[in-house]
N, C-alpha and C. Protein backbone atom coordinates (compact mmCIF):
# COMPACT_ATOMS: atom_id res chain seq x y z
N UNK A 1 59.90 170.48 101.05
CA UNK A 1 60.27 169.75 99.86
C UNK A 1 59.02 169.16 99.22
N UNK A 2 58.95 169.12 97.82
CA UNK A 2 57.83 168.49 97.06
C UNK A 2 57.86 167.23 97.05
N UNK A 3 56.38 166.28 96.93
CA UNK A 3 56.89 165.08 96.79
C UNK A 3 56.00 164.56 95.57
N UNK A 4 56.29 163.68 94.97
CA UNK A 4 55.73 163.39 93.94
C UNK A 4 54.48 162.83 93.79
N UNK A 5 53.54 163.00 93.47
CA UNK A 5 51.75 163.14 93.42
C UNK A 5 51.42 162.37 92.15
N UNK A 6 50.77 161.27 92.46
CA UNK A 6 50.20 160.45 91.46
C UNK A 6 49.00 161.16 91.07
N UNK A 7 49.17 160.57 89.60
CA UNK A 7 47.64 160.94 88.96
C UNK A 7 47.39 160.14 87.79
N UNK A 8 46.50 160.01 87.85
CA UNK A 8 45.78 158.51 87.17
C UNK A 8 45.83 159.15 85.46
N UNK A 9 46.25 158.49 84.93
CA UNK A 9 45.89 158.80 83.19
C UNK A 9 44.37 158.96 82.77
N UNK A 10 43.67 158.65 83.71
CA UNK A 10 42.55 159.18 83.36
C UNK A 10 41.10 160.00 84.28
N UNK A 11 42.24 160.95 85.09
CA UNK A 11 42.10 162.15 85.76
C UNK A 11 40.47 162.88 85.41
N UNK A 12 40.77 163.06 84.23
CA UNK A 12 40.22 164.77 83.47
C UNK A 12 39.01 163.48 82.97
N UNK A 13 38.32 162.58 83.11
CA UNK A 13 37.45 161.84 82.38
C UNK A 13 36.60 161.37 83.19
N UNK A 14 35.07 161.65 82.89
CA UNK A 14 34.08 161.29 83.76
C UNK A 14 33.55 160.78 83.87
N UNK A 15 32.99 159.55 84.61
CA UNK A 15 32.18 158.38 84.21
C UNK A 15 30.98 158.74 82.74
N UNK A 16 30.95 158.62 81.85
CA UNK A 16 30.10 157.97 80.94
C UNK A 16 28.44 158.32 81.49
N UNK A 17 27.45 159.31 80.61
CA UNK A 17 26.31 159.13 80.92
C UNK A 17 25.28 158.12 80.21
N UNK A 18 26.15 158.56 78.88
CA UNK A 18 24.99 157.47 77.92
C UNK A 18 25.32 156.44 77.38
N UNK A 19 25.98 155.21 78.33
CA UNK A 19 26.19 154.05 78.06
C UNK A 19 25.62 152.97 78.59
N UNK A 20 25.14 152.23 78.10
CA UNK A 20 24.40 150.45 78.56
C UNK A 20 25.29 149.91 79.56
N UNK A 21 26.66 150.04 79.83
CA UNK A 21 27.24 149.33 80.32
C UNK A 21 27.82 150.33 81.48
N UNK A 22 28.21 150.64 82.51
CA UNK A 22 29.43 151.43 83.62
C UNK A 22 30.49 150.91 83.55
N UNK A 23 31.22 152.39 83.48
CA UNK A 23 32.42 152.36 83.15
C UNK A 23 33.63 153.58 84.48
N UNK A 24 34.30 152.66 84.86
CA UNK A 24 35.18 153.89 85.80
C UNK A 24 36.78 152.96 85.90
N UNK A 25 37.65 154.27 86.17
CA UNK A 25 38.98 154.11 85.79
C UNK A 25 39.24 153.05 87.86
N UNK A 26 39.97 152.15 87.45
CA UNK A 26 40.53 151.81 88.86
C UNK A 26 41.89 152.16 89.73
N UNK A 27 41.95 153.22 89.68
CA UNK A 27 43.36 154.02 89.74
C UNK A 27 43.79 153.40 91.57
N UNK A 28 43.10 152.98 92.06
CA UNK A 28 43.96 152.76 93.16
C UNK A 28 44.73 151.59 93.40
N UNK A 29 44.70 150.83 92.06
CA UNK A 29 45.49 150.02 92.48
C UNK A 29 46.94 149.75 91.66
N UNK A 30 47.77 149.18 92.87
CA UNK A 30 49.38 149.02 92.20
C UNK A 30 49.60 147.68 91.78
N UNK A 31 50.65 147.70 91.08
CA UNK A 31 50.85 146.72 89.97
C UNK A 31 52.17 146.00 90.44
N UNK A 32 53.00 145.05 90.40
CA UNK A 32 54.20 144.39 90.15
C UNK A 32 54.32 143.38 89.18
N UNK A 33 55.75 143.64 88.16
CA UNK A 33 55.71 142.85 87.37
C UNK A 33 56.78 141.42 88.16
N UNK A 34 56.30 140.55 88.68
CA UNK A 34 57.43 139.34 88.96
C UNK A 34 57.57 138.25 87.47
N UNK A 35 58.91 137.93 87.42
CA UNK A 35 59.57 137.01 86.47
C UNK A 35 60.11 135.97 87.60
N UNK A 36 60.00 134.62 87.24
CA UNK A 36 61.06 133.28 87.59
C UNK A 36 60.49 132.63 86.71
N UNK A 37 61.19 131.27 87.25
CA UNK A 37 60.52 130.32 86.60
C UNK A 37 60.00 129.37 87.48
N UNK A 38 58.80 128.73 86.79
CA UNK A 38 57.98 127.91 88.19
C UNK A 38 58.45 126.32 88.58
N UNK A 39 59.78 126.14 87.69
CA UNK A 39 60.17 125.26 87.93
C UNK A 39 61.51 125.28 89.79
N UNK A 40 61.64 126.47 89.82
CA UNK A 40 62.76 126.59 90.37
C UNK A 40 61.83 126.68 91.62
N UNK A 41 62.01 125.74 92.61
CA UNK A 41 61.33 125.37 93.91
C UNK A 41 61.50 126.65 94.76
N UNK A 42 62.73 127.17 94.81
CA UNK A 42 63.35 128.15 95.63
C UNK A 42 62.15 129.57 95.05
N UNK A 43 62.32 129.97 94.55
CA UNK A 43 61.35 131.14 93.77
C UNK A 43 59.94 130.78 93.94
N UNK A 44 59.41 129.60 93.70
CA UNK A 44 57.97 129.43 94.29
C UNK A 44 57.77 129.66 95.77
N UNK A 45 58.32 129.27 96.48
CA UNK A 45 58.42 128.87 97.86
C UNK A 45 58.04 130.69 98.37
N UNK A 46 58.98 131.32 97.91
CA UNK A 46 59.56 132.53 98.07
C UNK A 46 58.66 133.53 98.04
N UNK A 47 58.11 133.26 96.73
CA UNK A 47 56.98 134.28 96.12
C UNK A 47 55.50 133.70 97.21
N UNK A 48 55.54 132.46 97.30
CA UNK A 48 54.04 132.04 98.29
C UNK A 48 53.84 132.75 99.56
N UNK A 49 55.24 132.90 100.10
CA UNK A 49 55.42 133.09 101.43
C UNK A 49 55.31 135.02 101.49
N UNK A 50 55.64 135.80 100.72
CA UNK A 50 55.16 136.79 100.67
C UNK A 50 53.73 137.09 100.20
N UNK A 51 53.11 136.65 99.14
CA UNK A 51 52.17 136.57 98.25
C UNK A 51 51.00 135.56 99.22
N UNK A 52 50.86 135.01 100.12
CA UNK A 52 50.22 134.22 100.84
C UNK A 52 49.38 133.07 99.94
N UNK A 53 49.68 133.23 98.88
CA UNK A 53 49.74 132.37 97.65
C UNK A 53 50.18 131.58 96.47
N UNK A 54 50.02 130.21 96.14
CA UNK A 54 50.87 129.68 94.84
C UNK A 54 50.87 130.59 93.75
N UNK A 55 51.87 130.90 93.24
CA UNK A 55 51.17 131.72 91.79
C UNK A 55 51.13 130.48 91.10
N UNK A 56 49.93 130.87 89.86
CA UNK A 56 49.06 130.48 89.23
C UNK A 56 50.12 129.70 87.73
N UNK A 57 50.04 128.93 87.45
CA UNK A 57 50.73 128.21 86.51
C UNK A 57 50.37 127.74 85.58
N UNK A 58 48.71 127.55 85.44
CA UNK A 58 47.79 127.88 84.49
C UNK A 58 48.19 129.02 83.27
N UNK A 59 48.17 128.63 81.93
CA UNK A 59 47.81 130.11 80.90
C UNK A 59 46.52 130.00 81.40
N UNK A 60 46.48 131.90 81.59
CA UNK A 60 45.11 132.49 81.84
C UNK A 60 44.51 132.50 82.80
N UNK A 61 45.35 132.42 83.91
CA UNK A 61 44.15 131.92 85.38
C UNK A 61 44.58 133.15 85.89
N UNK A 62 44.29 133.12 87.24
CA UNK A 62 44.34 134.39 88.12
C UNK A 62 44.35 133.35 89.76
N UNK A 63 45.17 133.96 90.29
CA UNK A 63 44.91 133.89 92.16
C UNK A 63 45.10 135.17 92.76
N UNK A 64 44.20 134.52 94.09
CA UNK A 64 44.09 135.60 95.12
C UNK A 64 43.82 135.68 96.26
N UNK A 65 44.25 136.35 97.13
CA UNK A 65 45.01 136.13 98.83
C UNK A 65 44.51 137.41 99.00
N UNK A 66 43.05 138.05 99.54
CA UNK A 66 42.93 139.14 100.65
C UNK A 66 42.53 140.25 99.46
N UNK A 67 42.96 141.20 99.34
CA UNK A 67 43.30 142.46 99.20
C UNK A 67 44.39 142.31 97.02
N UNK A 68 45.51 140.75 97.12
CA UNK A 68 46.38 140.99 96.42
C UNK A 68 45.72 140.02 95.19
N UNK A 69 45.81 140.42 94.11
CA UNK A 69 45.64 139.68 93.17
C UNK A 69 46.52 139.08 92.40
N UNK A 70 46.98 137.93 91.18
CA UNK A 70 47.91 137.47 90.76
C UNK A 70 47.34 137.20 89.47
N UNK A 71 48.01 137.85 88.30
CA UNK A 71 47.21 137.19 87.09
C UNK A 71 48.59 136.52 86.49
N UNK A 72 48.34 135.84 85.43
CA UNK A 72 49.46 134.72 84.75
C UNK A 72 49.32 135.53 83.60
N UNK A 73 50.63 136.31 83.02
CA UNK A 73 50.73 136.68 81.85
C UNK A 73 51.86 135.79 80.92
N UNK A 74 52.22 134.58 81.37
CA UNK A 74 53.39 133.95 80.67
C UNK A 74 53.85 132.87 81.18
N UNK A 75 54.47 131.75 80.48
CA UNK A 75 55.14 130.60 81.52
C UNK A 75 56.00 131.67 83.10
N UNK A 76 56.56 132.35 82.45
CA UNK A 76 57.62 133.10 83.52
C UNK A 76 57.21 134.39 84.03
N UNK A 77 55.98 134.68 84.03
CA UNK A 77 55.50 136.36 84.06
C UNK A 77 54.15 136.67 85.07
N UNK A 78 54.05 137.29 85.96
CA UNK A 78 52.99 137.54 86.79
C UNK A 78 52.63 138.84 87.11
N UNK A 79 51.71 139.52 86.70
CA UNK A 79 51.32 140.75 86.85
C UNK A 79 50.29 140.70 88.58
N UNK A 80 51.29 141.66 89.23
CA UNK A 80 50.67 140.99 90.48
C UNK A 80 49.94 142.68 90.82
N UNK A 81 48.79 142.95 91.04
CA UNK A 81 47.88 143.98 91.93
C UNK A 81 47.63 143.77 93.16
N UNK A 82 47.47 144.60 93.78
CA UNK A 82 47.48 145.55 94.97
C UNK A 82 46.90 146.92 95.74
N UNK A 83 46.66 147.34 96.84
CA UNK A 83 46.24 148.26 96.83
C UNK A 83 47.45 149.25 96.75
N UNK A 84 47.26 150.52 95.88
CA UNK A 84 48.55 151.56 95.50
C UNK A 84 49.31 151.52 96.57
N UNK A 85 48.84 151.57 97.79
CA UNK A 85 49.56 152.23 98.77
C UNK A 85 50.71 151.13 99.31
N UNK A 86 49.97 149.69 98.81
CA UNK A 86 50.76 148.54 99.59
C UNK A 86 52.05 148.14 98.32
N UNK A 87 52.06 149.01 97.35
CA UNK A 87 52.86 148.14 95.91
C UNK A 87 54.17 148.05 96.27
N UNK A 88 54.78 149.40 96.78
CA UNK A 88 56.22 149.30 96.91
C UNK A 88 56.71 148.58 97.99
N UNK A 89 55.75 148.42 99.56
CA UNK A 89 56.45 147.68 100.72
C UNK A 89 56.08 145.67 99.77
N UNK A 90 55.05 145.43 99.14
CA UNK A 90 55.23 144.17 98.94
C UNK A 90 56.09 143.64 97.85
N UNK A 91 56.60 145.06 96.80
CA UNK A 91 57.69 144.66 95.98
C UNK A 91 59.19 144.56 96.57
N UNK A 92 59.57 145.43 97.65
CA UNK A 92 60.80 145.48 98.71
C UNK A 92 60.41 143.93 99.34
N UNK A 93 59.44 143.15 99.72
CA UNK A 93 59.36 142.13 100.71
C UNK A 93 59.47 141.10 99.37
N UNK A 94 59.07 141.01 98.36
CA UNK A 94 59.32 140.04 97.09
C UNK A 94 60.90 139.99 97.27
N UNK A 95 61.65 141.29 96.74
CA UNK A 95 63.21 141.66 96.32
C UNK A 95 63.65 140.63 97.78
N UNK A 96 63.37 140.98 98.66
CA UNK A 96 64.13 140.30 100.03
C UNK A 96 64.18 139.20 100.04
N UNK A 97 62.79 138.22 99.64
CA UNK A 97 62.63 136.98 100.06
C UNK A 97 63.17 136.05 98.85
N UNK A 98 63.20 136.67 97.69
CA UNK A 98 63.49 135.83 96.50
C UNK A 98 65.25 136.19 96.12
N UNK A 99 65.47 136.85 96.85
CA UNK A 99 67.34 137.28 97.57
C UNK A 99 67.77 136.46 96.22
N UNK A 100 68.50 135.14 96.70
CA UNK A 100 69.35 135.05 95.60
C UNK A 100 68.83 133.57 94.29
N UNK A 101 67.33 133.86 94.19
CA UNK A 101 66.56 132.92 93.14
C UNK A 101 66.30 133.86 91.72
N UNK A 102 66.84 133.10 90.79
CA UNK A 102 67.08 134.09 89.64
C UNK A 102 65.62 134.35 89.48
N UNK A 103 65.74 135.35 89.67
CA UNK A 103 63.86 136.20 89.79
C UNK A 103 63.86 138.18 89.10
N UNK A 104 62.84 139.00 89.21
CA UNK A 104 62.59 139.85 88.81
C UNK A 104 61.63 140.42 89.84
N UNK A 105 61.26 141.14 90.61
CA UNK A 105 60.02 142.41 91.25
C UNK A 105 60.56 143.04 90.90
N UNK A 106 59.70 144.35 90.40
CA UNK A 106 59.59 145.40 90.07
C UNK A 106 58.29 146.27 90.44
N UNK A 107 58.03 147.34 90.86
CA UNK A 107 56.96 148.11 91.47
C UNK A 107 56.63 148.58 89.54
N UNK A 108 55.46 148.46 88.94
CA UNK A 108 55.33 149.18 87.73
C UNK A 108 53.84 149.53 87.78
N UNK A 109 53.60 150.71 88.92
CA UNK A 109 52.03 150.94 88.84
C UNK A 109 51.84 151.90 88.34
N UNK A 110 52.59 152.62 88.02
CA UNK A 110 52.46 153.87 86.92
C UNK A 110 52.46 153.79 85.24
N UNK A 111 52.39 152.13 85.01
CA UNK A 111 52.46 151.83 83.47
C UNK A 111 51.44 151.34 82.78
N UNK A 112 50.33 151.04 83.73
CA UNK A 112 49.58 150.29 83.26
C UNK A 112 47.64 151.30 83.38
N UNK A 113 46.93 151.62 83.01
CA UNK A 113 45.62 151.54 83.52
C UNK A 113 44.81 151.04 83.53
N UNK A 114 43.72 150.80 84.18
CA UNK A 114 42.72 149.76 84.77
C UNK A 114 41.51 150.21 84.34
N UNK A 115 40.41 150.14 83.02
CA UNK A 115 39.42 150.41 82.75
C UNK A 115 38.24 149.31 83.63
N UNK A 116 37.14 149.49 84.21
CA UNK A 116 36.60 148.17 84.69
C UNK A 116 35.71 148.50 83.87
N UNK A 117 34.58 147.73 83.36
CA UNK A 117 33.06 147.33 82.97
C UNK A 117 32.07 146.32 83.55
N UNK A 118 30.80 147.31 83.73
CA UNK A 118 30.15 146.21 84.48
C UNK A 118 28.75 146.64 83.83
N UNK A 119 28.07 145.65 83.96
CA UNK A 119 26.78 145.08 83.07
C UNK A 119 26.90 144.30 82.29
N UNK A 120 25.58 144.00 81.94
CA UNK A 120 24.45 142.40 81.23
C UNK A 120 25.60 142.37 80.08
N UNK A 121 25.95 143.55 79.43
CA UNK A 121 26.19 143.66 77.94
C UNK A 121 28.11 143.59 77.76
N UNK A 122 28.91 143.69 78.82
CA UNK A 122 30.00 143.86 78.89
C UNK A 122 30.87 143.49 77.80
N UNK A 123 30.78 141.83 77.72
CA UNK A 123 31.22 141.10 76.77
C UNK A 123 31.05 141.44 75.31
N UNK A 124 29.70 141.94 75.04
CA UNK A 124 29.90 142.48 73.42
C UNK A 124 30.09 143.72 73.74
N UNK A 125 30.83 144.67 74.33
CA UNK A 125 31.50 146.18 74.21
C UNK A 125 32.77 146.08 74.22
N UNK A 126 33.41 144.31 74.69
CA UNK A 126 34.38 144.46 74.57
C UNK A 126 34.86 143.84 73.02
N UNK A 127 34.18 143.34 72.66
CA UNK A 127 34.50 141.87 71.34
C UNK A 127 33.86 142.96 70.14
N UNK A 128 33.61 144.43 70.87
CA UNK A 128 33.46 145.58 69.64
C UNK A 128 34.94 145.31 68.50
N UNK A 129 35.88 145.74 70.18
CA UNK A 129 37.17 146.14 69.89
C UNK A 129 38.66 144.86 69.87
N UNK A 130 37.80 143.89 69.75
CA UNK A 130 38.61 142.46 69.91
C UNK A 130 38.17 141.21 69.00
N UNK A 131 38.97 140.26 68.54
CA UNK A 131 38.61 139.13 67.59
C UNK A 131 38.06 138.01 68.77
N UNK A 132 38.23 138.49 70.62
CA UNK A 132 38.12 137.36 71.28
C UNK A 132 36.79 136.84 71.11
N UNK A 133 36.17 135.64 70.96
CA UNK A 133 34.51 135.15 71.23
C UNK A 133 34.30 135.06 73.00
N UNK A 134 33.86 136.07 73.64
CA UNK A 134 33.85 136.06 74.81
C UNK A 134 32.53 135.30 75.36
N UNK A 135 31.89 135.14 74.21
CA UNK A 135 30.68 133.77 74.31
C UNK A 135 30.99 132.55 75.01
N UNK A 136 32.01 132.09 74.34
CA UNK A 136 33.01 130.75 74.16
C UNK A 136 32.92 130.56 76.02
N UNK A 137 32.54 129.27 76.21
CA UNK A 137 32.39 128.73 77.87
C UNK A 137 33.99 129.01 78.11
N UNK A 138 35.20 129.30 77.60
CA UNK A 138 36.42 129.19 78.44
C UNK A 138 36.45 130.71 79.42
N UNK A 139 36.09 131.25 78.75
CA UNK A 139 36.27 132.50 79.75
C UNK A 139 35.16 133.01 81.18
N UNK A 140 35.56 132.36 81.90
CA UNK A 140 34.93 132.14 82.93
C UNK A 140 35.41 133.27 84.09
N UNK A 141 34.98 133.56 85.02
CA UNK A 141 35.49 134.33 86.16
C UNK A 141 37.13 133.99 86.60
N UNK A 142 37.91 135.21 86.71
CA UNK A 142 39.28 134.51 86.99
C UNK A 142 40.29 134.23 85.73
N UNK A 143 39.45 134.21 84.19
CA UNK A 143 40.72 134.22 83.27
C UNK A 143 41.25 135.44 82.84
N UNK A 144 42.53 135.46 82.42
CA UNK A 144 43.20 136.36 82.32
C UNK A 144 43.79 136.35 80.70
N UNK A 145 43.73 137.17 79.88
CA UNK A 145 44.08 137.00 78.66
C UNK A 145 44.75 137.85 78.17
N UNK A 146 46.15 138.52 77.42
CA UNK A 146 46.58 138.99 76.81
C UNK A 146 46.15 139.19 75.37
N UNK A 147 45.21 140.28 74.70
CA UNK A 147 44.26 140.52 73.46
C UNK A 147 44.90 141.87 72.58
N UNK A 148 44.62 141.92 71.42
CA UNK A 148 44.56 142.96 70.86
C UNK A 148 43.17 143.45 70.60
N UNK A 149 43.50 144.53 71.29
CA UNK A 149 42.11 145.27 71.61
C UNK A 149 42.23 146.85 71.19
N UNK A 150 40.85 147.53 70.06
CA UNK A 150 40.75 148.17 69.04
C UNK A 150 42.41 149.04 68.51
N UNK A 151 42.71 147.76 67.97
CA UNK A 151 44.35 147.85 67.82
C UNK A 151 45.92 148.37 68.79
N UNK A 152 44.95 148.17 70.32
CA UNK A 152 46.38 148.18 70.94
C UNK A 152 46.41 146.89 71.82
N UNK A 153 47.65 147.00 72.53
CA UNK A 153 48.08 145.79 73.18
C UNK A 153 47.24 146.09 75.13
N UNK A 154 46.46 144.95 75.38
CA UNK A 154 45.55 145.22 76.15
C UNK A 154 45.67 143.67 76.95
N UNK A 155 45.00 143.41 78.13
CA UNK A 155 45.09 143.03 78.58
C UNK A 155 43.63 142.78 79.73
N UNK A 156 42.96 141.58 79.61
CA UNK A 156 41.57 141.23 80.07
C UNK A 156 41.55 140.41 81.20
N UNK A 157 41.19 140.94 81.84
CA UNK A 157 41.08 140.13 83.54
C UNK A 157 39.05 140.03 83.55
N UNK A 158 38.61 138.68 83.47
CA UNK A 158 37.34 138.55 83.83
C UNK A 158 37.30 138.77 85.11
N UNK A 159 36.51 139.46 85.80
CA UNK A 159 36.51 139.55 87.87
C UNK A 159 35.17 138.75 87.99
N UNK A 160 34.22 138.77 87.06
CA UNK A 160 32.96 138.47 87.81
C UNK A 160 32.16 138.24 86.35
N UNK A 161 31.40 137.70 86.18
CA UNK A 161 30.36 137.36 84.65
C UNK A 161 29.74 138.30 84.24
N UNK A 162 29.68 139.52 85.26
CA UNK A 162 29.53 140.82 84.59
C UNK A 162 30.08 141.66 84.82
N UNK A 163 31.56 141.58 85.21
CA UNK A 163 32.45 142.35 85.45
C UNK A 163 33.67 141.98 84.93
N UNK A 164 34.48 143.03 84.13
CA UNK A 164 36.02 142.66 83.74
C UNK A 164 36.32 144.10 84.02
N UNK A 165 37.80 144.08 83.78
CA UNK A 165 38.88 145.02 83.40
C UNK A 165 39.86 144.51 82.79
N UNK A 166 40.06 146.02 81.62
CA UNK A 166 41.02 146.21 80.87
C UNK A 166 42.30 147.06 81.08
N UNK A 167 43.38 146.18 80.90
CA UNK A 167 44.53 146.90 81.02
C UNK A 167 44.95 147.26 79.88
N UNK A 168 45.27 148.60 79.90
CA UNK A 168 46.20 149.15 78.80
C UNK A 168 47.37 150.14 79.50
N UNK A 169 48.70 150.34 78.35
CA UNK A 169 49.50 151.02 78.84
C UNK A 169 49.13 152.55 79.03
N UNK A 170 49.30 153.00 80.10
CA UNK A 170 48.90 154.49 80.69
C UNK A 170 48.91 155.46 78.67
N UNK A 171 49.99 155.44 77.97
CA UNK A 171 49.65 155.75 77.17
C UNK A 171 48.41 156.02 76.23
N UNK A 172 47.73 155.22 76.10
CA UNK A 172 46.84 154.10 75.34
C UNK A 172 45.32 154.76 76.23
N UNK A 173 45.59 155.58 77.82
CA UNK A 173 44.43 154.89 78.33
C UNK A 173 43.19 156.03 77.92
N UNK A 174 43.45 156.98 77.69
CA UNK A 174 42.13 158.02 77.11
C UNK A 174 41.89 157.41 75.90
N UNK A 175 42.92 157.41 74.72
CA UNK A 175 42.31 156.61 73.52
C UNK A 175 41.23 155.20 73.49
N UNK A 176 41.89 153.96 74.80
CA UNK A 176 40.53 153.09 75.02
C UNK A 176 39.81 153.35 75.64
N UNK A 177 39.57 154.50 76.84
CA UNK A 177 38.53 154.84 76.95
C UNK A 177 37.22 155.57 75.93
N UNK A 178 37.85 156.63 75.04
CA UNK A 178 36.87 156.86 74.30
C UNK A 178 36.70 155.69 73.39
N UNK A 179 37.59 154.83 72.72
CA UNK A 179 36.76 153.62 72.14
C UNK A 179 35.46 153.15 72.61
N UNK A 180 35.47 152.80 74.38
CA UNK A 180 34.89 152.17 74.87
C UNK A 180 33.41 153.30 75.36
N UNK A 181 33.66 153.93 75.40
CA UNK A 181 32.48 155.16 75.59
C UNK A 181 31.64 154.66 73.92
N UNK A 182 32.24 155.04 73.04
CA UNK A 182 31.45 154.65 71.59
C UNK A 182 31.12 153.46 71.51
N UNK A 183 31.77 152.46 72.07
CA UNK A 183 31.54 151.31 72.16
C UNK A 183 30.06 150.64 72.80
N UNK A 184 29.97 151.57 73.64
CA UNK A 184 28.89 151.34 74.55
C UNK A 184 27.85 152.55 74.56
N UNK A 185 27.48 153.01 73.83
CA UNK A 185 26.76 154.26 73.77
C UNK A 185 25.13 153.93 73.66
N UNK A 186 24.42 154.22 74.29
CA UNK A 186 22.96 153.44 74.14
C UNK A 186 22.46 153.51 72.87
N UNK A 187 21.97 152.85 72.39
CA UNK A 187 21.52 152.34 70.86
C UNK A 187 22.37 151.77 69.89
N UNK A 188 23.35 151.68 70.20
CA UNK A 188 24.40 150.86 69.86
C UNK A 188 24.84 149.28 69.57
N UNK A 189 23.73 149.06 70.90
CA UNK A 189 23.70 147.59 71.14
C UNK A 189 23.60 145.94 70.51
N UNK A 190 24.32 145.54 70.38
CA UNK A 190 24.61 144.09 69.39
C UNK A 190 24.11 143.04 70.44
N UNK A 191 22.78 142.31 70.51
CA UNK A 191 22.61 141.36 71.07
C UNK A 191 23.34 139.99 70.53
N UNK A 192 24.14 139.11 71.11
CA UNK A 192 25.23 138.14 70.68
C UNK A 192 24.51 136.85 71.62
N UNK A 193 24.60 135.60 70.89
CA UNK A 193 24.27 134.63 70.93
C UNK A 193 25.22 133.50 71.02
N UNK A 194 25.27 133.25 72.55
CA UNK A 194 26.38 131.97 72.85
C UNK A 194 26.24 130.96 71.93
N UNK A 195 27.35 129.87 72.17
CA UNK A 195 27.65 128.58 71.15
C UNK A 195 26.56 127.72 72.14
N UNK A 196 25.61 127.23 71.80
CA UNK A 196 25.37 126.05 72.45
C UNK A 196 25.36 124.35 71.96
């Protein structure tokens, strides 16, 4: 019997030779979308005890326990990552533990893709394709932002001061990649000047 074989939306695409910045797809990791609300004690409790962590209640923050990451997409919304292989046993152990707290897991790692960028220049390859000022002292390691990015709906996780990733829907993800290839193409380069 056949079984069904993942493949990353951005398969057929090869790291980038002539760009200032590196660029590679993060396909191994899985996604869950959890919904509650963080008022309801029962659902926090619930989600910690699987998640080995508070989720984050902050707009824009991020937590993280090991291996699992937690970003805050909403008062009620948590885009939680993983390694692929672990998405569906920790979305079955969410469904179990949050039993009868009006809640949401869902395994959705096939909807989303994971562009990363890393280098000096990151921030202006991304603010090519965005109104965000990624200058601006708020965006620090760990924020998480929901953006429109070179007109689609995207999604910015800072990991490190010279490292982010962009989420876009698997749809979307060759189109922002070649944005971001032009975006970053050597000679291209916009030197940008923080607020001080």
């Amino acid at each position: 019997m056949l079984e069904a074989q993942f493949e990353s939306a951005l398969t057929h695409r090869s790291a980038p030779e002539n760009t200032y910045v590196d660029m590679r797809e993060i396909s191994e990791r899985g996604m869950i979308d959890l919904r509650g609300h963080t008022s309801d004690r029962k659902f926090m409790t619930a989600a910690k005890a699987v998640l080995g962590v508070d989720l984050p209640k902050e707009p824009r923050t991020s937590a993280s326990w090991g291996d699992v990451k937690i970003l805050w997409l909403s008062p009620d919304q948590w885009l939680i990552t993983c390694p692929r292989g672990k998405a569906q046993d920790l979305t079955d152990a969410l469904v179990k533990e949050l039993d009868d707290a009006h809640s949401l897991a869902i395994n959705v790692s096939d909807m989303r893709a994971i562009i990363r960028l890393e280098g000096d220049l990151i921030r202006e390859v991304v603010m090519k394709g965005s109104t965000l000022d990624l200058t601006d002292g708020d965006y620090t390691p760990g924020t998480v932002r929901r953006m429109r990015f070179a007109e689609i709906a995207a999604l910015l996780h800072i990991v490190e001061d010279n490292v982010v990733d962009i989420y876009v829907f698997r749809s979307y993800a060759q189109y922002a990649w070649d944005f971001l290839v032009k975006a970053a193409r050597k000679g291209s380069e916009v030197r940008l000047f923080p607020n001080t």
